[in-house]
N, C-alpha and C. Protein backbone atom coordinates (compact mmCIF):
# COMPACT_ATOMS: atom_id res chain seq x y z
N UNK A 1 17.77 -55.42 37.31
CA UNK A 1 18.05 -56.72 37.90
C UNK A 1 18.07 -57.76 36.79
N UNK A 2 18.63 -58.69 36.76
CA UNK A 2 19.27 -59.42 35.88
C UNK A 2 18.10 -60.38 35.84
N UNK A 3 17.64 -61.12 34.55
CA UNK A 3 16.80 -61.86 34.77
C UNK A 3 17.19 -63.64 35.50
N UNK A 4 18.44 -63.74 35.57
CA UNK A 4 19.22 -64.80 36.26
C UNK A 4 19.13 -64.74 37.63
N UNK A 5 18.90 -63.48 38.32
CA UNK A 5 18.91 -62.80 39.93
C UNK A 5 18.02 -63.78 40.57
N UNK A 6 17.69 -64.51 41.48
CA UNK A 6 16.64 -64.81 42.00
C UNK A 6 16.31 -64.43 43.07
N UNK A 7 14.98 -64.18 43.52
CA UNK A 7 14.48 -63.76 44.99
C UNK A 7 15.23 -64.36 46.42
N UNK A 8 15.98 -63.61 47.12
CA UNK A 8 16.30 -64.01 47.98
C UNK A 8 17.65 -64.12 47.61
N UNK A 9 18.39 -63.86 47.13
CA UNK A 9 19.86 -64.31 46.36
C UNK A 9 20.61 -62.90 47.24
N UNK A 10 21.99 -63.71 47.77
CA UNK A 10 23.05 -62.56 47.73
C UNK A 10 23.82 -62.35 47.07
N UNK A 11 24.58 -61.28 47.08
CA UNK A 11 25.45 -60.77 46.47
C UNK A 11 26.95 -61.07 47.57
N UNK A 12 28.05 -61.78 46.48
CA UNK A 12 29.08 -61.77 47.58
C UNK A 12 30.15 -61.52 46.74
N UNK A 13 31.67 -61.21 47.70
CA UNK A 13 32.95 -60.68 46.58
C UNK A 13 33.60 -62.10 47.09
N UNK A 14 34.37 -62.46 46.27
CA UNK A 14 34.99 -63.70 46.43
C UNK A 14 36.68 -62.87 45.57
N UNK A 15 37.20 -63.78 46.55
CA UNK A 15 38.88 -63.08 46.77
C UNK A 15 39.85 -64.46 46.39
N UNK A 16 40.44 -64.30 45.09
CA UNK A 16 40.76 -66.03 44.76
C UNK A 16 42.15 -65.84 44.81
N UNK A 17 43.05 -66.26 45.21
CA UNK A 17 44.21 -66.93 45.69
C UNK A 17 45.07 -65.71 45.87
N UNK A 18 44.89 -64.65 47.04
CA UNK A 18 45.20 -63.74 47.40
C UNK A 18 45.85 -63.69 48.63
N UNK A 19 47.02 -64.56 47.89
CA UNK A 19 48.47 -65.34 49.42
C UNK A 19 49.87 -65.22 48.47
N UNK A 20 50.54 -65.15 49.68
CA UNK A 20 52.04 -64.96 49.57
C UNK A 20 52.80 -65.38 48.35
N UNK A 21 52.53 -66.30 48.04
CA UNK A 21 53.04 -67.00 47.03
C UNK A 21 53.09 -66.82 45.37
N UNK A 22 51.45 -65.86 45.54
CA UNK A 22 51.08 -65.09 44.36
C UNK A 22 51.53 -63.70 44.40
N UNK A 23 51.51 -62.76 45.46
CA UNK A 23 51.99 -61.52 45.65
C UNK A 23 52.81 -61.19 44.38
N UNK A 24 53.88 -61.38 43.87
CA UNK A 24 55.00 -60.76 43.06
C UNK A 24 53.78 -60.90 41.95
N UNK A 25 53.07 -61.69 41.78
CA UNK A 25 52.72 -61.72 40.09
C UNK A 25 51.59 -60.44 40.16
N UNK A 26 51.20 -59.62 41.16
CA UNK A 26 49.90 -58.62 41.45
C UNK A 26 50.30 -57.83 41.06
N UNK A 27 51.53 -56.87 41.87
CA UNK A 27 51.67 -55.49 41.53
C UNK A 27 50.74 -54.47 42.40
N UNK A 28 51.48 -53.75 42.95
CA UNK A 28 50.91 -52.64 43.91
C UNK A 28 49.94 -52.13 43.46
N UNK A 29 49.51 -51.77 42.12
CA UNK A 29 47.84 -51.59 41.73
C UNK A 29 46.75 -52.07 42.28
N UNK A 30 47.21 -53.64 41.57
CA UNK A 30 46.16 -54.82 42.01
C UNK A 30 45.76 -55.24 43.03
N UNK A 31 47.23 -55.35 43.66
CA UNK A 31 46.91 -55.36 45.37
C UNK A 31 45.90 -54.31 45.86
N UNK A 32 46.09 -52.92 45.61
CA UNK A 32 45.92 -51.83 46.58
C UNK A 32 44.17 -51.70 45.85
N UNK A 33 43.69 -52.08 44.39
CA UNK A 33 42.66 -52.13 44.10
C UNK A 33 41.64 -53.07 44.61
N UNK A 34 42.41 -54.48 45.54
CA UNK A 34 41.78 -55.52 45.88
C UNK A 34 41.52 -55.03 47.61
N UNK A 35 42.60 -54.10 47.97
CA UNK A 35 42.35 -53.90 49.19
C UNK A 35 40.93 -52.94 49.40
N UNK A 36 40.97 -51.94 48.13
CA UNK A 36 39.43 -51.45 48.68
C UNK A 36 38.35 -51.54 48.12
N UNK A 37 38.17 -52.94 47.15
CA UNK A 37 36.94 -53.89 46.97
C UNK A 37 37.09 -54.53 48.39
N UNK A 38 38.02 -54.92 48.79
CA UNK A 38 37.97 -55.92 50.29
C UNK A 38 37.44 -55.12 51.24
N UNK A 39 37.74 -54.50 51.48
CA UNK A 39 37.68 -53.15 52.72
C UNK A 39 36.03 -52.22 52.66
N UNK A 40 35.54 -51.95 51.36
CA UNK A 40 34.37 -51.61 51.10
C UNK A 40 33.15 -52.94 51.27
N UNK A 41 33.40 -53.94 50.44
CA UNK A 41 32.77 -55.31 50.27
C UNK A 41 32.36 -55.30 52.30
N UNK A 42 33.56 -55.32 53.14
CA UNK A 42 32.89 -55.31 54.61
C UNK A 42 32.54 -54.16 55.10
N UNK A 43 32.83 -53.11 54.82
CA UNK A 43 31.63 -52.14 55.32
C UNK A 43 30.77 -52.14 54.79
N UNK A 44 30.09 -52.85 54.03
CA UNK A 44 28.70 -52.71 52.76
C UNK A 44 28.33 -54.08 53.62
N UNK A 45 28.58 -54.68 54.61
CA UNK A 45 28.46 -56.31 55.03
C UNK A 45 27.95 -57.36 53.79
N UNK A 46 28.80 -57.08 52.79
CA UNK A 46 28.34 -58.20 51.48
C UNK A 46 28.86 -59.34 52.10
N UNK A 47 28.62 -60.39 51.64
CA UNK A 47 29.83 -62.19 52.56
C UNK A 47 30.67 -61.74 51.68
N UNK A 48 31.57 -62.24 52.19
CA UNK A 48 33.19 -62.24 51.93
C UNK A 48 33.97 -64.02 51.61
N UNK A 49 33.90 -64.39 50.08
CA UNK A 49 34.93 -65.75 50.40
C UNK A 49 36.16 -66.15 50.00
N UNK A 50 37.08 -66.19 50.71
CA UNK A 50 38.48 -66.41 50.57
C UNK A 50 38.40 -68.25 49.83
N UNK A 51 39.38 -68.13 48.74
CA UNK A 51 39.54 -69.53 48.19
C UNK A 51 41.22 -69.03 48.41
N UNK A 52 42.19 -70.60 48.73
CA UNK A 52 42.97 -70.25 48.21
C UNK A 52 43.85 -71.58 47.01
N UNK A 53 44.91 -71.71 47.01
CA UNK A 53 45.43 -73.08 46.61
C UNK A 53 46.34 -73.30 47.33
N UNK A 54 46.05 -74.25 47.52
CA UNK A 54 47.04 -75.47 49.33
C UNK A 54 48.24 -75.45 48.06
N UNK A 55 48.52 -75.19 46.70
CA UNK A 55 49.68 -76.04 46.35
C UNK A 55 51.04 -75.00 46.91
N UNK A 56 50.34 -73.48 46.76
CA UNK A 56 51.57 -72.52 46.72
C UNK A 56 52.78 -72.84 47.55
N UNK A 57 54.18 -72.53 47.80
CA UNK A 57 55.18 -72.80 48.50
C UNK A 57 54.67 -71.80 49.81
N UNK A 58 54.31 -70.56 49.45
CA UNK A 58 53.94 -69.87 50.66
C UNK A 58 52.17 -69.79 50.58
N UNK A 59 51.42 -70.13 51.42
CA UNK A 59 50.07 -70.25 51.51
C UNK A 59 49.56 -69.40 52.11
N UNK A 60 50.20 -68.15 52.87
CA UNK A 60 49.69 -67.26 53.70
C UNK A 60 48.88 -66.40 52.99
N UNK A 61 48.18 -65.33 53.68
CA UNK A 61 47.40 -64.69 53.16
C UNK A 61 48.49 -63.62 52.94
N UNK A 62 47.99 -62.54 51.88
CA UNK A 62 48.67 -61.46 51.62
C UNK A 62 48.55 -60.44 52.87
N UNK A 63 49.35 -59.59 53.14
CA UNK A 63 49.46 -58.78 54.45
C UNK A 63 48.27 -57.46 53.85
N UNK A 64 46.84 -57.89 54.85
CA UNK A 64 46.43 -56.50 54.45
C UNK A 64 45.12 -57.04 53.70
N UNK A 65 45.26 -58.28 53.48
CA UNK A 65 44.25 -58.72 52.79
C UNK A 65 43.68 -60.53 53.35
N UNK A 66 44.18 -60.57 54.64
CA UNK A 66 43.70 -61.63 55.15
C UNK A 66 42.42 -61.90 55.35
N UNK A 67 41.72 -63.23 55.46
CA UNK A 67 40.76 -63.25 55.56
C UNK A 67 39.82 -62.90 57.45
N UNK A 68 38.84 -62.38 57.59
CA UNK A 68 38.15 -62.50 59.03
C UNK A 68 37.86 -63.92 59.60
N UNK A 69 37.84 -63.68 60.46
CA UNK A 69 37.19 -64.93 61.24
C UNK A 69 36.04 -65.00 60.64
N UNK A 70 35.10 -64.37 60.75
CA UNK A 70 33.48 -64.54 60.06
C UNK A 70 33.79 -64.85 58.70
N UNK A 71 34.95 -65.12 58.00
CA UNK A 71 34.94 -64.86 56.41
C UNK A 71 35.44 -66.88 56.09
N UNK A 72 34.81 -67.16 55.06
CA UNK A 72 35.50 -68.22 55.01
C UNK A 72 35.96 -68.87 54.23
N UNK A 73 37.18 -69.66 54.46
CA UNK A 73 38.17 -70.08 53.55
C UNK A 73 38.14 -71.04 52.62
N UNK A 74 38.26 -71.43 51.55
CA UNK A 74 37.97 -72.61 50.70
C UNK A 74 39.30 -73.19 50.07
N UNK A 75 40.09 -74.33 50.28
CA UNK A 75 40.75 -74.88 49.62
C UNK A 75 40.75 -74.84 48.08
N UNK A 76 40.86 -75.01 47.30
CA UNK A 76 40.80 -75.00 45.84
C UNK A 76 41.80 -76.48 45.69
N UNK A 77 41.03 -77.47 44.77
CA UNK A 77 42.07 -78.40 44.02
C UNK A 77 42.17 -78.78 42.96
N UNK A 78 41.45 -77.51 42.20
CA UNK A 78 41.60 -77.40 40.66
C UNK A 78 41.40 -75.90 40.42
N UNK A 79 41.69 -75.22 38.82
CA UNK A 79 41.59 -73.96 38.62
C UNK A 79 40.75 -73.43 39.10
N UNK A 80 39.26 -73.92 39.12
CA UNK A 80 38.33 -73.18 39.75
C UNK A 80 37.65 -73.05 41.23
N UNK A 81 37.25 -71.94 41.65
CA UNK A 81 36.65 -71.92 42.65
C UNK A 81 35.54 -73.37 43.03
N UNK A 82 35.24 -74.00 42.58
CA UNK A 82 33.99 -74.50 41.95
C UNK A 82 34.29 -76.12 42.62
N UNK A 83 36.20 -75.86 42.45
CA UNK A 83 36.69 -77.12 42.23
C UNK A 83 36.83 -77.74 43.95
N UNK A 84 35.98 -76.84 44.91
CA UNK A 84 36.34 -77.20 46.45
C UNK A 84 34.30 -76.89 46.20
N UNK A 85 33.58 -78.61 46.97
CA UNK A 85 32.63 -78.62 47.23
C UNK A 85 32.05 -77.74 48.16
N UNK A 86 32.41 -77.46 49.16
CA UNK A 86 31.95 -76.25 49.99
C UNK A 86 32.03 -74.90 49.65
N UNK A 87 32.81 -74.83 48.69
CA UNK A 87 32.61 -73.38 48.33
C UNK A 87 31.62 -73.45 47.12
N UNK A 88 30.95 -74.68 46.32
CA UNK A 88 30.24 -74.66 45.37
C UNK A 88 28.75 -74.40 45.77
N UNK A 89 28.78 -75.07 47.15
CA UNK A 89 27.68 -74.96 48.03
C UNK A 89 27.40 -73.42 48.43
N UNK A 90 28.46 -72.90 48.91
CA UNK A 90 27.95 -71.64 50.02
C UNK A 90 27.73 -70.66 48.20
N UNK A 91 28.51 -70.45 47.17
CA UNK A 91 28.25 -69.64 46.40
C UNK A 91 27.04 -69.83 46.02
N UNK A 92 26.63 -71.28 45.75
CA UNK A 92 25.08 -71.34 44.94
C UNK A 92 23.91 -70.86 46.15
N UNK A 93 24.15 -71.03 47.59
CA UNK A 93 23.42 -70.67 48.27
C UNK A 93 23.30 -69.14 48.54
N UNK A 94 24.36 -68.16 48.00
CA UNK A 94 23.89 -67.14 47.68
C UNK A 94 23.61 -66.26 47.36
N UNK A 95 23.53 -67.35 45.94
CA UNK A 95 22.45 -66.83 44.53
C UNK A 95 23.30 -66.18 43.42
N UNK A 96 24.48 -65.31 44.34
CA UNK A 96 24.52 -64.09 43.55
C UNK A 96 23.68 -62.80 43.31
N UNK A 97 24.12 -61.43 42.61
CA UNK A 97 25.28 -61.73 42.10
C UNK A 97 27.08 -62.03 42.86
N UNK A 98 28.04 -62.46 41.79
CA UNK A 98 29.71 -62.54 42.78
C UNK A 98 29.99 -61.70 42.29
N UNK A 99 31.42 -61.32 42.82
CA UNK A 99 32.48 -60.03 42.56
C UNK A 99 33.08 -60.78 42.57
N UNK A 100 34.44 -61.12 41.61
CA UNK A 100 35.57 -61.78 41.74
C UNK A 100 36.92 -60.63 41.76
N UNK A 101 37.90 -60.77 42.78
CA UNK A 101 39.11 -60.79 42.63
C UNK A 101 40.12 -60.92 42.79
N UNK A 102 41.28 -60.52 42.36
CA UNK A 102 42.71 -61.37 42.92
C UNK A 102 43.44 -62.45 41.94
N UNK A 103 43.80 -63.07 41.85
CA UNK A 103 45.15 -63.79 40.99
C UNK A 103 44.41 -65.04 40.54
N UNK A 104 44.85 -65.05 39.51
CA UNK A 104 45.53 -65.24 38.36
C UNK A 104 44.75 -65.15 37.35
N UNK A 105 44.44 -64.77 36.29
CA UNK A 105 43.39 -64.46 35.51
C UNK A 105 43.36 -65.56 34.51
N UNK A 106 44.15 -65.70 34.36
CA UNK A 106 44.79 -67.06 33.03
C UNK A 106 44.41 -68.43 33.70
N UNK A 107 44.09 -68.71 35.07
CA UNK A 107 43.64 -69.97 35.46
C UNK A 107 42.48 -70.04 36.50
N UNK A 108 43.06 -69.22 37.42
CA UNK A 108 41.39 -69.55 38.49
C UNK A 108 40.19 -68.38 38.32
N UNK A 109 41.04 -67.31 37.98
CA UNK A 109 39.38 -66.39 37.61
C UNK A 109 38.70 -66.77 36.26
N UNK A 110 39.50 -66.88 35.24
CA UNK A 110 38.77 -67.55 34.38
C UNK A 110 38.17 -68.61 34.30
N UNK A 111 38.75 -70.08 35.07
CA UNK A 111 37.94 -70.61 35.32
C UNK A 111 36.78 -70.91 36.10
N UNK A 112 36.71 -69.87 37.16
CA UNK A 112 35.76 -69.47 38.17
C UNK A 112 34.47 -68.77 37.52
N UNK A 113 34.88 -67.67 36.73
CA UNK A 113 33.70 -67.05 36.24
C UNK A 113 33.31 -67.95 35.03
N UNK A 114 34.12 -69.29 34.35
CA UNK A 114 33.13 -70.33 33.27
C UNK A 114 32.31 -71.14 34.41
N UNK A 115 32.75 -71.61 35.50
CA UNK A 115 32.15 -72.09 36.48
C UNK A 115 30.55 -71.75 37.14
N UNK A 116 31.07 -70.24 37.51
CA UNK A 116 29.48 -69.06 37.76
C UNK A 116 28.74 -69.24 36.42
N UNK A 117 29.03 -69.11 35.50
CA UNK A 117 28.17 -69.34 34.26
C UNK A 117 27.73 -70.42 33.84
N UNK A 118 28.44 -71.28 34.13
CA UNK A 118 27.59 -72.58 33.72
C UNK A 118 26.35 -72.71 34.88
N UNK A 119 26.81 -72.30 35.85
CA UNK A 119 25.61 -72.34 37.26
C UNK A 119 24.51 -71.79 37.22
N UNK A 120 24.74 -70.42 36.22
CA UNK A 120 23.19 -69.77 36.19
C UNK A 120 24.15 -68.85 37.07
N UNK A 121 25.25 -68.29 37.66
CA UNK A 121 25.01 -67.33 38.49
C UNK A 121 25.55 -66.28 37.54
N UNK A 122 25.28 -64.86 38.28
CA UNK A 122 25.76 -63.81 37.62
C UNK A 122 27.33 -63.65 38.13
N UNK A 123 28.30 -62.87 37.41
CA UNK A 123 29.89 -63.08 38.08
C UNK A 123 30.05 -61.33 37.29
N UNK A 124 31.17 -60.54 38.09
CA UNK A 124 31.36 -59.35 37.65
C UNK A 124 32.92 -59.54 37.88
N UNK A 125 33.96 -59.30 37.00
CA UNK A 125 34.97 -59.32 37.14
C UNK A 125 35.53 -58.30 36.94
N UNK A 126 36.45 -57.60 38.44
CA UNK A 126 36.90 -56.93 38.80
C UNK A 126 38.42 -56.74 37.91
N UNK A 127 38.25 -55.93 37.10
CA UNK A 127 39.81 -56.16 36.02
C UNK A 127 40.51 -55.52 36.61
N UNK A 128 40.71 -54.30 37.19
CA UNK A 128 41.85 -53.63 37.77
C UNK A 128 42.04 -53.88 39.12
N UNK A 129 41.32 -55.03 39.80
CA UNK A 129 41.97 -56.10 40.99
C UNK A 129 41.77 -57.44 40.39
N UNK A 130 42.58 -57.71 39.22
CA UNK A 130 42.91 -59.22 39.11
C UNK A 130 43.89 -59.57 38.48
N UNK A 131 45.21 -59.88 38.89
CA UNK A 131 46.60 -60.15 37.84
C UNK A 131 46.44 -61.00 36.79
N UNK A 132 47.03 -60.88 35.58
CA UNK A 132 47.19 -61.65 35.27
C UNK A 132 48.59 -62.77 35.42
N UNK A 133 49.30 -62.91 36.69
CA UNK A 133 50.16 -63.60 36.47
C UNK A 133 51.37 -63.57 36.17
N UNK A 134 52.37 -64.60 35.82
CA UNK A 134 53.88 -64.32 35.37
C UNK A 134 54.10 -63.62 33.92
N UNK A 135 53.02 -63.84 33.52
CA UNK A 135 52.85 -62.81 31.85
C UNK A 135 52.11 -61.48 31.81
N UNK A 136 52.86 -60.69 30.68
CA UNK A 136 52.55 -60.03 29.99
C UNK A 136 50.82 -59.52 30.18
N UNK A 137 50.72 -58.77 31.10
CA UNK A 137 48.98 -58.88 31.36
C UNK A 137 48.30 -58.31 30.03
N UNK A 138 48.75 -57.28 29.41
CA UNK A 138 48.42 -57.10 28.09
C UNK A 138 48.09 -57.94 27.32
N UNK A 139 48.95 -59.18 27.12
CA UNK A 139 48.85 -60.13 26.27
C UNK A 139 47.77 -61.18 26.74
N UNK A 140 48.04 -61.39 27.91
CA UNK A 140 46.95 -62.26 28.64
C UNK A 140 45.82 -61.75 28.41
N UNK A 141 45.51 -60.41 28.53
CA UNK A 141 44.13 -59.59 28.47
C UNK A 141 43.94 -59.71 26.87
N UNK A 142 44.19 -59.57 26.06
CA UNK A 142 43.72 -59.65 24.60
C UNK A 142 43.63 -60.71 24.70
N UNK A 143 44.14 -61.93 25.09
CA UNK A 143 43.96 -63.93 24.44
C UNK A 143 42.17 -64.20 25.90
N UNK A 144 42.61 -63.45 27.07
CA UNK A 144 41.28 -64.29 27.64
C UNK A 144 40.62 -63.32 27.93
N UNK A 145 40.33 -62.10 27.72
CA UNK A 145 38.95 -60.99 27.79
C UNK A 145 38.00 -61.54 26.90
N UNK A 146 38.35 -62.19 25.63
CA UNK A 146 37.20 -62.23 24.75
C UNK A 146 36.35 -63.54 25.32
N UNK A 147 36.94 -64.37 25.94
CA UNK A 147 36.04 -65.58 26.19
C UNK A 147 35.26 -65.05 27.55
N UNK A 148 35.70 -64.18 28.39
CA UNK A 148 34.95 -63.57 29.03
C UNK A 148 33.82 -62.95 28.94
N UNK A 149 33.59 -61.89 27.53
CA UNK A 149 32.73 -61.50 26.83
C UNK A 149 31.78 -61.90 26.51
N UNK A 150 32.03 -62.78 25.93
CA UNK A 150 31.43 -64.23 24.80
C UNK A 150 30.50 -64.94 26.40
N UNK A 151 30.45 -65.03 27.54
CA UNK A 151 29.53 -64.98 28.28
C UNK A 151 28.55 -64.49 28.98
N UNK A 152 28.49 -63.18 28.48
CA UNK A 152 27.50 -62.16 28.65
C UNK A 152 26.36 -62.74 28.40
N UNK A 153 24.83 -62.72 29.32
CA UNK A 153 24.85 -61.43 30.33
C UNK A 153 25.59 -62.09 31.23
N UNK A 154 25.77 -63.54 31.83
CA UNK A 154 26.49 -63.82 32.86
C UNK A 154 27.71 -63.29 33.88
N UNK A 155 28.38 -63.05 32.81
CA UNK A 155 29.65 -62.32 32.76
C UNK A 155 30.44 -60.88 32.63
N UNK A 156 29.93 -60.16 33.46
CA UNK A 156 30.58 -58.54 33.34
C UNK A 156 31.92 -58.05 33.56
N UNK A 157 32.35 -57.77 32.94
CA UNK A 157 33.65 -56.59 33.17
C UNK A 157 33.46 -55.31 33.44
N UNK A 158 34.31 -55.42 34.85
CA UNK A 158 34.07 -53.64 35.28
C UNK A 158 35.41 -53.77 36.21
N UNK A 159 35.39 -52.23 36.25
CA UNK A 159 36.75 -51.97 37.30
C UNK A 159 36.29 -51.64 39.01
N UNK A 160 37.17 -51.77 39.84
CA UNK A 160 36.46 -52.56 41.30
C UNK A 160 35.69 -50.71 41.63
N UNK A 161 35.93 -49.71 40.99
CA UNK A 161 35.31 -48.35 41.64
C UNK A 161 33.98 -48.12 40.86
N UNK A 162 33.75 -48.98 39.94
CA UNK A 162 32.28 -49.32 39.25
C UNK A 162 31.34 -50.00 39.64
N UNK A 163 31.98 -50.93 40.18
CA UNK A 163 31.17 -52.33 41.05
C UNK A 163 30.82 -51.47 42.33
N UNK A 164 32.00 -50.58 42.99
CA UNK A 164 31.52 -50.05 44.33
C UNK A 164 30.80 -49.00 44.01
N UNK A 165 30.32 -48.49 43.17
CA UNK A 165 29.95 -47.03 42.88
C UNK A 165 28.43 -47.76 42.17
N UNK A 166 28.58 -47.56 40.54
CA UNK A 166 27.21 -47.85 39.78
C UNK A 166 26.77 -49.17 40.19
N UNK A 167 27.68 -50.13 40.39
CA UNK A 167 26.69 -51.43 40.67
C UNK A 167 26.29 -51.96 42.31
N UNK A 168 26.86 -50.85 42.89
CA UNK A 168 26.47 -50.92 44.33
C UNK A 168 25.16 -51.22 44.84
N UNK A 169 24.26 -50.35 43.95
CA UNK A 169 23.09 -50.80 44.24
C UNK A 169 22.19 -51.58 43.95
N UNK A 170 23.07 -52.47 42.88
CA UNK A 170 22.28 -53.67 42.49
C UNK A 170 22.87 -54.69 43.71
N UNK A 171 24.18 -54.25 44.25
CA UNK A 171 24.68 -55.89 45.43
C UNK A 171 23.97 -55.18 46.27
N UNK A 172 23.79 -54.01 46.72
CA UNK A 172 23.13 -53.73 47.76
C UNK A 172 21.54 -54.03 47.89
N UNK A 173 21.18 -54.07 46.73
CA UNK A 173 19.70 -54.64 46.91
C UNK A 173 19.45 -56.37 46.90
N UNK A 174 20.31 -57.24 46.66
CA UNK A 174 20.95 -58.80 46.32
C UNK A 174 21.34 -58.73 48.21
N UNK A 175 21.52 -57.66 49.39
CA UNK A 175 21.60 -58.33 50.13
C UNK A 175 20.84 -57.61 51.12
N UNK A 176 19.65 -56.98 50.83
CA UNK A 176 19.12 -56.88 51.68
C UNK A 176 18.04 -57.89 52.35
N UNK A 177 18.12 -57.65 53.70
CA UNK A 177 17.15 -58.93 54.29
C UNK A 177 16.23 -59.01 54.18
């Protein structure tokens, strides 16, 4: 357990701008890797929070990856999760650790997980459910993995069947009652 963890803290996956508008920049990987962090994350009953950005032309949710009624939605009006007060609220309320994934790596997950870190929370980023975008993910991944790094322990990289597998039982113990 992380010495950042605090008593009583949950563990939640947070799903960042995982709508229509972003779709083409994912790729059937990313998608289909986000569908079973999504799909596991609710049979494990971790919270679940959908952010998205009101700016996209299409705002819908991706087919397959919508959010629940019990799940809830956060506007975004800047890169980060962080950047919609209610979602700054419900994340710090609980605790951590997050799972991040979904689009765009070059603006809202990166700035989401500098966000979790400046907070004190712990953030695990899901690399093989998170696009990087209209670029070159290769290239994107060598220019912003290292600043990712460079926030450790805060900041982990893992792929979403690591998080569900070896680190399961650290969210699973982050949400028990």
């Amino acid at each position: 357990m992380s010495p950042f963890h605090s008593p009583g803290a949950r563990a939640a996956l947070v799903c960042l701008d995982l709508q229509r508008g972003r779709e083409a920049q994912a790729g059937p990987a990313i998608l289909a890797a986000c569908r079973r962090g999504l799909t596991e994350a609710r049979r494990r009953s971790w919270p679940v929070l959908h952010v998205h950005d009101r700016r996209l032309a299409d705002p819908r949710p991706i087919a397959g990856l919508e959010p629940r009624p019990d799940e809830p939605v956060f506007q975004r009006r800047g890169p980060s999760a962080f950047s919609n007060p209610n979602f700054a609220r419900a994340a710090l309320a609980l605790g951590g650790p997050i799972a991040l994934i979904g689009i765009n790596l070059e603006d809202t997950v990166l700035a989401t997980a500098f966000a979790c870190a400046d907070r004190g929370l712990e953030v695990e980023v899901c690399l093989d459910a998170i696009a990087a975008g209209d670029h070159d993910p290769h290239a994107v991944a060598r220019v912003l993995l290292s600043p990712l790094r460079a926030l450790a322990p805060h900041v982990r990289l893992v792929e979403i069947d690591r998080l569900l597998t070896e680190d399961a039982g650290r969210f699973a113990a982050a949400n028990l009652p």
